[in-house]
C-alpha atoms as a PDB file:
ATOM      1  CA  UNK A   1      18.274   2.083  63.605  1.00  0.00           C
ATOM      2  CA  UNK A   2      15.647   0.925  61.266  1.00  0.00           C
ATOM      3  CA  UNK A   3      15.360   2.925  57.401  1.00  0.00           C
ATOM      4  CA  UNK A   4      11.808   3.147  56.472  1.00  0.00           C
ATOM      5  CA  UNK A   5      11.109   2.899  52.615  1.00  0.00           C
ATOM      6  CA  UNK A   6       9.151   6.257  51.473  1.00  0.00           C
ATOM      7  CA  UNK A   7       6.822   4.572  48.806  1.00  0.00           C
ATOM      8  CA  UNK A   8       4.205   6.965  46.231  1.00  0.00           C
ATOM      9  CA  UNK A   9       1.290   4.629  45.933  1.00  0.00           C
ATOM     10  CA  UNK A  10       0.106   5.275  42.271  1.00  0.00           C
ATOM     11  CA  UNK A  11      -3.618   5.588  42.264  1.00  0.00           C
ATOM     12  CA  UNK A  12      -4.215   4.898  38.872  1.00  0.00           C
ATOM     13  CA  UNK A  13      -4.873   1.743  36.447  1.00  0.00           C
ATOM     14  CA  UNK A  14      -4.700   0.442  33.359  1.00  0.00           C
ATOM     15  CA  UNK A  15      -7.620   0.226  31.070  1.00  0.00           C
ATOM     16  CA  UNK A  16      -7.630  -3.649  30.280  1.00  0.00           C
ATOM     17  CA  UNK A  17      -8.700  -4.960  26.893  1.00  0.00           C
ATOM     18  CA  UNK A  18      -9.040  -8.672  25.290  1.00  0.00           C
ATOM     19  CA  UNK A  19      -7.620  -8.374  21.392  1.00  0.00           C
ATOM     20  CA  UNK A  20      -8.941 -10.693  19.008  1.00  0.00           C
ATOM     21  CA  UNK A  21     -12.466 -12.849  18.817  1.00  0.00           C
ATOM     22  CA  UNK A  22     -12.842 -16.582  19.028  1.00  0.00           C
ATOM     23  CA  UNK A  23     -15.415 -18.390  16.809  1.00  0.00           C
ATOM     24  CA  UNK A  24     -17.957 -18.500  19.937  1.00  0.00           C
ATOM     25  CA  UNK A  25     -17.021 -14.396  19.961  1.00  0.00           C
ATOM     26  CA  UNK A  26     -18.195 -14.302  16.196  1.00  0.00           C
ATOM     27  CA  UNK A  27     -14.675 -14.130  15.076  1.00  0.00           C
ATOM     28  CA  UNK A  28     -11.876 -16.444  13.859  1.00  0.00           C
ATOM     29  CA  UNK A  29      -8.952 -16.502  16.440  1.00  0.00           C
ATOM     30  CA  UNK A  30      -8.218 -19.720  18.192  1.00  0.00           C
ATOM     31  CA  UNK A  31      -7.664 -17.345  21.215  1.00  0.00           C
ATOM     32  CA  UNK A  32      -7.382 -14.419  22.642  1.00  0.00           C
ATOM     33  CA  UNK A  33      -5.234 -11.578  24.660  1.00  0.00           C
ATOM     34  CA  UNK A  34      -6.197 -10.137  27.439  1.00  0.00           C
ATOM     35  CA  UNK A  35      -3.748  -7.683  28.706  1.00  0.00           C
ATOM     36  CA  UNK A  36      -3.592  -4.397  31.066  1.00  0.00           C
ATOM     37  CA  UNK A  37      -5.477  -4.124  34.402  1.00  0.00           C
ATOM     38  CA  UNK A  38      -2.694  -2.764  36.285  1.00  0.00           C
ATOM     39  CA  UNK A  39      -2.868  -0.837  39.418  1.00  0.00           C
ATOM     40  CA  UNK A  40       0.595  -0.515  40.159  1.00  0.00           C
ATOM     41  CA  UNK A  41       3.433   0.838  37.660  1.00  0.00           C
ATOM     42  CA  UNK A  42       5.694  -1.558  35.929  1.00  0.00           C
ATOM     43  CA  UNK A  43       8.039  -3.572  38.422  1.00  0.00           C
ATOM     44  CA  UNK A  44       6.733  -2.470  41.333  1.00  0.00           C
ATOM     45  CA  UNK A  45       3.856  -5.343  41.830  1.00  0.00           C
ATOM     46  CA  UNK A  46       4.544  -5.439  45.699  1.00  0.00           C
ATOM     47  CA  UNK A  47       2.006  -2.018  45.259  1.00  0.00           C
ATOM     48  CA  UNK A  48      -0.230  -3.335  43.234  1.00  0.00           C
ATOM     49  CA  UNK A  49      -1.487  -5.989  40.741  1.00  0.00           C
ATOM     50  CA  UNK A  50      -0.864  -7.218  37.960  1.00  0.00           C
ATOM     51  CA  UNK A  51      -3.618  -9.708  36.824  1.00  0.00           C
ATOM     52  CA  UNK A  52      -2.608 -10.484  33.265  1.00  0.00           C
ATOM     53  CA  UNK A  53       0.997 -11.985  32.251  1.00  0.00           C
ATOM     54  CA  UNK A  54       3.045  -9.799  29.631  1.00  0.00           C
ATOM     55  CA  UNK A  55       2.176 -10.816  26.352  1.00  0.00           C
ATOM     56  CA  UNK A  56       5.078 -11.697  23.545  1.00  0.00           C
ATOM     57  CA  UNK A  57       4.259 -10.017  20.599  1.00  0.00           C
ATOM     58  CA  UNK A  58       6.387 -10.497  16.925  1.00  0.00           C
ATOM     59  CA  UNK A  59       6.146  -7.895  14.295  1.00  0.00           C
ATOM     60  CA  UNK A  60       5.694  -8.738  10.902  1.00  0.00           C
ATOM     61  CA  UNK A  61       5.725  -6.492   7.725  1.00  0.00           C
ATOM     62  CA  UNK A  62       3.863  -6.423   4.522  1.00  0.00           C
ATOM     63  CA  UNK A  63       7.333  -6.742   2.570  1.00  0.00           C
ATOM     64  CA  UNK A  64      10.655  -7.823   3.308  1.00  0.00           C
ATOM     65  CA  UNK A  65      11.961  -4.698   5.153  1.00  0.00           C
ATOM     66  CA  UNK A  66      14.876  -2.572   3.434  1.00  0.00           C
ATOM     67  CA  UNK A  67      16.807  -1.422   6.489  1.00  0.00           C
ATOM     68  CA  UNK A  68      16.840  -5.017   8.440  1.00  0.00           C
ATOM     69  CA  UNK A  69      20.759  -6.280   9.127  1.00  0.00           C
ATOM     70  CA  UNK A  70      21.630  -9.031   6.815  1.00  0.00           C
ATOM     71  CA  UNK A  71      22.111 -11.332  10.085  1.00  0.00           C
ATOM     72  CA  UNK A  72      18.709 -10.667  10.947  1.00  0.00           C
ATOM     73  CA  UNK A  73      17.332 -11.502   7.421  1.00  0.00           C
ATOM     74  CA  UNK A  74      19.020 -14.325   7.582  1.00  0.00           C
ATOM     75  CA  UNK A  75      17.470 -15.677  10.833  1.00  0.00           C
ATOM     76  CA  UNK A  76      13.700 -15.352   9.496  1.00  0.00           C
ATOM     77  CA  UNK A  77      14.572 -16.420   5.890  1.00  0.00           C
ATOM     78  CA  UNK A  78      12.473 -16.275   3.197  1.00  0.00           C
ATOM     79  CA  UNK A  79       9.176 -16.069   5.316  1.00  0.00           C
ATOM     80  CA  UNK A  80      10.396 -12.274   5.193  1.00  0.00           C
ATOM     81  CA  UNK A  81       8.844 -12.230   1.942  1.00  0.00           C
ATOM     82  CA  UNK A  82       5.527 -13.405   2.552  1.00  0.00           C
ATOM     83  CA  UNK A  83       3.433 -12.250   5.334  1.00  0.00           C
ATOM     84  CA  UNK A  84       0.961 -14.773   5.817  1.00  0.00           C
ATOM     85  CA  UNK A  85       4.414 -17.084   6.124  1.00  0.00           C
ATOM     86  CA  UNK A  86       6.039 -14.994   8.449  1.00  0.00           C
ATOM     87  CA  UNK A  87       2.661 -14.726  10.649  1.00  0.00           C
ATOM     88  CA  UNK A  88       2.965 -18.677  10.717  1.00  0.00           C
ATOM     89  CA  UNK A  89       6.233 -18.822  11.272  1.00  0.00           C
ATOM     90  CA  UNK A  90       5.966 -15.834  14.072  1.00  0.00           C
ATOM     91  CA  UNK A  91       3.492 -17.911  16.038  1.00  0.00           C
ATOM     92  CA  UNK A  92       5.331 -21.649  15.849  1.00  0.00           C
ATOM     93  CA  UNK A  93       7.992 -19.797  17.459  1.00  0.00           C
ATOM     94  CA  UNK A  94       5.201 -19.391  20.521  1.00  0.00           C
ATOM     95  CA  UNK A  95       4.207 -15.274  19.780  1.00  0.00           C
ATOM     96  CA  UNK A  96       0.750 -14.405  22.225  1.00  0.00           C
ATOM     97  CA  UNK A  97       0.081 -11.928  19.139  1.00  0.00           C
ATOM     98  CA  UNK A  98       1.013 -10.531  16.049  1.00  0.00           C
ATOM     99  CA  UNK A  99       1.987  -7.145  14.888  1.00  0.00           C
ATOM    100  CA  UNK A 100       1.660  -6.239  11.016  1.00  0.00           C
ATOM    101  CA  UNK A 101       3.135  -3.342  10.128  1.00  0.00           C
ATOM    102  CA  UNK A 102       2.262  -1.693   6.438  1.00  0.00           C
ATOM    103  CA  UNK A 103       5.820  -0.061   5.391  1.00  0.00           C
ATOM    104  CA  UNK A 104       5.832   3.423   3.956  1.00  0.00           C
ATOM    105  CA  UNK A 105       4.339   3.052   0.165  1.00  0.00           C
ATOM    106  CA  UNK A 106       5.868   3.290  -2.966  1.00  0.00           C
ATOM    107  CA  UNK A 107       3.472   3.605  -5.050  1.00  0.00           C
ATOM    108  CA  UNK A 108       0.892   0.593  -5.504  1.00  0.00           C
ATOM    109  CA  UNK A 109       3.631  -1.706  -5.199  1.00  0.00           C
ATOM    110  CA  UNK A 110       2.289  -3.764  -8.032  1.00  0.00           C
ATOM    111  CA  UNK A 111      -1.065  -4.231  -5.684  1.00  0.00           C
ATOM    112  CA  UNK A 112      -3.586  -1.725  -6.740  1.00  0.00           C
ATOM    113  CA  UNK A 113      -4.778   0.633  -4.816  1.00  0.00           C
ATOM    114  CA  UNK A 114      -3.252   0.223  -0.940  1.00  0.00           C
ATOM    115  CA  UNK A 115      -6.463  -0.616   0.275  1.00  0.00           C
ATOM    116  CA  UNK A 116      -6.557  -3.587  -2.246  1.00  0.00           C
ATOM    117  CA  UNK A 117      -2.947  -4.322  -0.742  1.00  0.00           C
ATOM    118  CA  UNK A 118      -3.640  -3.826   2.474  1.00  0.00           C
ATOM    119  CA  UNK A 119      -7.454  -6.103   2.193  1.00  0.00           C
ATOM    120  CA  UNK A 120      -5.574  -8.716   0.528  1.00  0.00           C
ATOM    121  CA  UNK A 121      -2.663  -9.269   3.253  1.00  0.00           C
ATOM    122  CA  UNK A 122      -4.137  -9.210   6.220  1.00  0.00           C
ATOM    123  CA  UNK A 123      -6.990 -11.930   4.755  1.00  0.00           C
ATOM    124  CA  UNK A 124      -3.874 -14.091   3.854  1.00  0.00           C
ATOM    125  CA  UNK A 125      -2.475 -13.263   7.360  1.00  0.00           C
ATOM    126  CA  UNK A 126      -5.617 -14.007   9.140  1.00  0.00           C
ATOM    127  CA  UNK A 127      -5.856 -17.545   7.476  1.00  0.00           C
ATOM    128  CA  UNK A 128      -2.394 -18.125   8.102  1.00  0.00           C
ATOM    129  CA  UNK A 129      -2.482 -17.571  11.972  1.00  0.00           C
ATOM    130  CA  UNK A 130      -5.034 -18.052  14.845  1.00  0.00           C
ATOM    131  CA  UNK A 131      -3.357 -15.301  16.995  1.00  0.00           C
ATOM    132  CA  UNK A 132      -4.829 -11.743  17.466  1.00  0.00           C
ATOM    133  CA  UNK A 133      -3.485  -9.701  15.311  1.00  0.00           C
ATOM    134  CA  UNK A 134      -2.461  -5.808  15.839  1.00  0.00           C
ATOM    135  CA  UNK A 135      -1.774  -3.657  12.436  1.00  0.00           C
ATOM    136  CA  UNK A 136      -0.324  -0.601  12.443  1.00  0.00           C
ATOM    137  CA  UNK A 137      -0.005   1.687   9.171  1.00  0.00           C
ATOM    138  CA  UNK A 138       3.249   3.599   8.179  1.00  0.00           C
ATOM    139  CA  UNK A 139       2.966   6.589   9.966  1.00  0.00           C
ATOM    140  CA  UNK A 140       1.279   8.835   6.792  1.00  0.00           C
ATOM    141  CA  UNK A 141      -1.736  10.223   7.360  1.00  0.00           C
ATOM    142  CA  UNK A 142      -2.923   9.742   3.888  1.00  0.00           C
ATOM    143  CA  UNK A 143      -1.856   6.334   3.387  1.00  0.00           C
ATOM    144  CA  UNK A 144      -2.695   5.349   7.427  1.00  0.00           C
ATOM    145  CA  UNK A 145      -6.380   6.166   6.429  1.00  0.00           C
ATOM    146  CA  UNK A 146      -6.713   4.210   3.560  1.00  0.00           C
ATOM    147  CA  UNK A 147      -4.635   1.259   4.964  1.00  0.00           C
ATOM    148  CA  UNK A 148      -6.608   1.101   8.179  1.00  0.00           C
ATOM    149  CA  UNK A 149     -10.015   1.533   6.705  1.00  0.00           C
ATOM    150  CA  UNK A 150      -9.403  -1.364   4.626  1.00  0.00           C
ATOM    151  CA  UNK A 151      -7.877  -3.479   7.455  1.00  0.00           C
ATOM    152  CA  UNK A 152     -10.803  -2.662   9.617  1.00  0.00           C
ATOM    153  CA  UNK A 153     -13.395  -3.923   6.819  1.00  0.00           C
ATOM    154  CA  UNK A 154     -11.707  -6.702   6.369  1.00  0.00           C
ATOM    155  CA  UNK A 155     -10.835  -7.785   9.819  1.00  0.00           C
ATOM    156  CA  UNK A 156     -14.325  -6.779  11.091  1.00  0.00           C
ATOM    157  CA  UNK A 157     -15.182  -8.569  14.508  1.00  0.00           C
ATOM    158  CA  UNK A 158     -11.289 -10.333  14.679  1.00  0.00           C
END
């Protein structure tokens, strides 16, 4: 007596996108990240492909974060407190890409305005690495727009 498997094909696929811009791309990444393409759904690529590896992204803040485990804090060490450093240090320990994540403000921080703060990091980060980077704001609308308007000024064909 022989079972057969019952498989749901899914007909769908991922929309596949290539983050960050080499010099010959007009940008200033030593590489780039191509990721999605899917037509089958995760772990099931005897259904489908999967042209494009997973890619190992580290997160990185714009300040040491408040809520991080000692232990943890410990690991990255002081690079926590610079984000350019941590960037550097994020991609010697072999990241595809990096994440930058602007915390909630509190107030300017000692920066300015956000956007000033947010212009000013991720040109240090962008020196400090080759890899694409990714930002994401805090999750307030307000502060998201001016953030990310900034970010995408600054960061314009990266």
């Amino acid at each position: 007596m022989s079972l057969e498997l019952v498989t749901e094909k899914w007909s769908g696929q991922v929309r596949e996108i290539t983050l960050g811009a080499t010099k010959a791309q007009g940008g200033t990444r030593t590489r780039t990240v191509t990721i999605g393409g899917e037509s089958t759904l995760p772990f099931l690529t005897f259904e489908g492909q999967t042209p494009h590896p997973p890619a190992f992204a580290i997160e990185i803040a714009d300040r040491p974060p408040a809520d991080w485990s000692p232990l943890l804090l410990e690991a990255w060490g002081d690079v926590v407190k610079d984000p350019a450093a941590w960037a550097k240090a994020a991609e010697e320990l072999g990241a595809d890409l990096i994440v930058l994540h602007f915390m909630a403000p509190e107030g300017s921080n000692g920066h300015g305005s956000l956007g000033a703060h947010a212009r000013a990091t991720v040109r240090r980060v962008l020196q400090a690495t080759g890899l694409p980077l990714i930002v994401f704001g805090p999750g307030q609308p307000e502060a998201d727009n001016e953030i990310l308007m900034a970010v995408a000024e600054e960061a314009k064909g990266e």
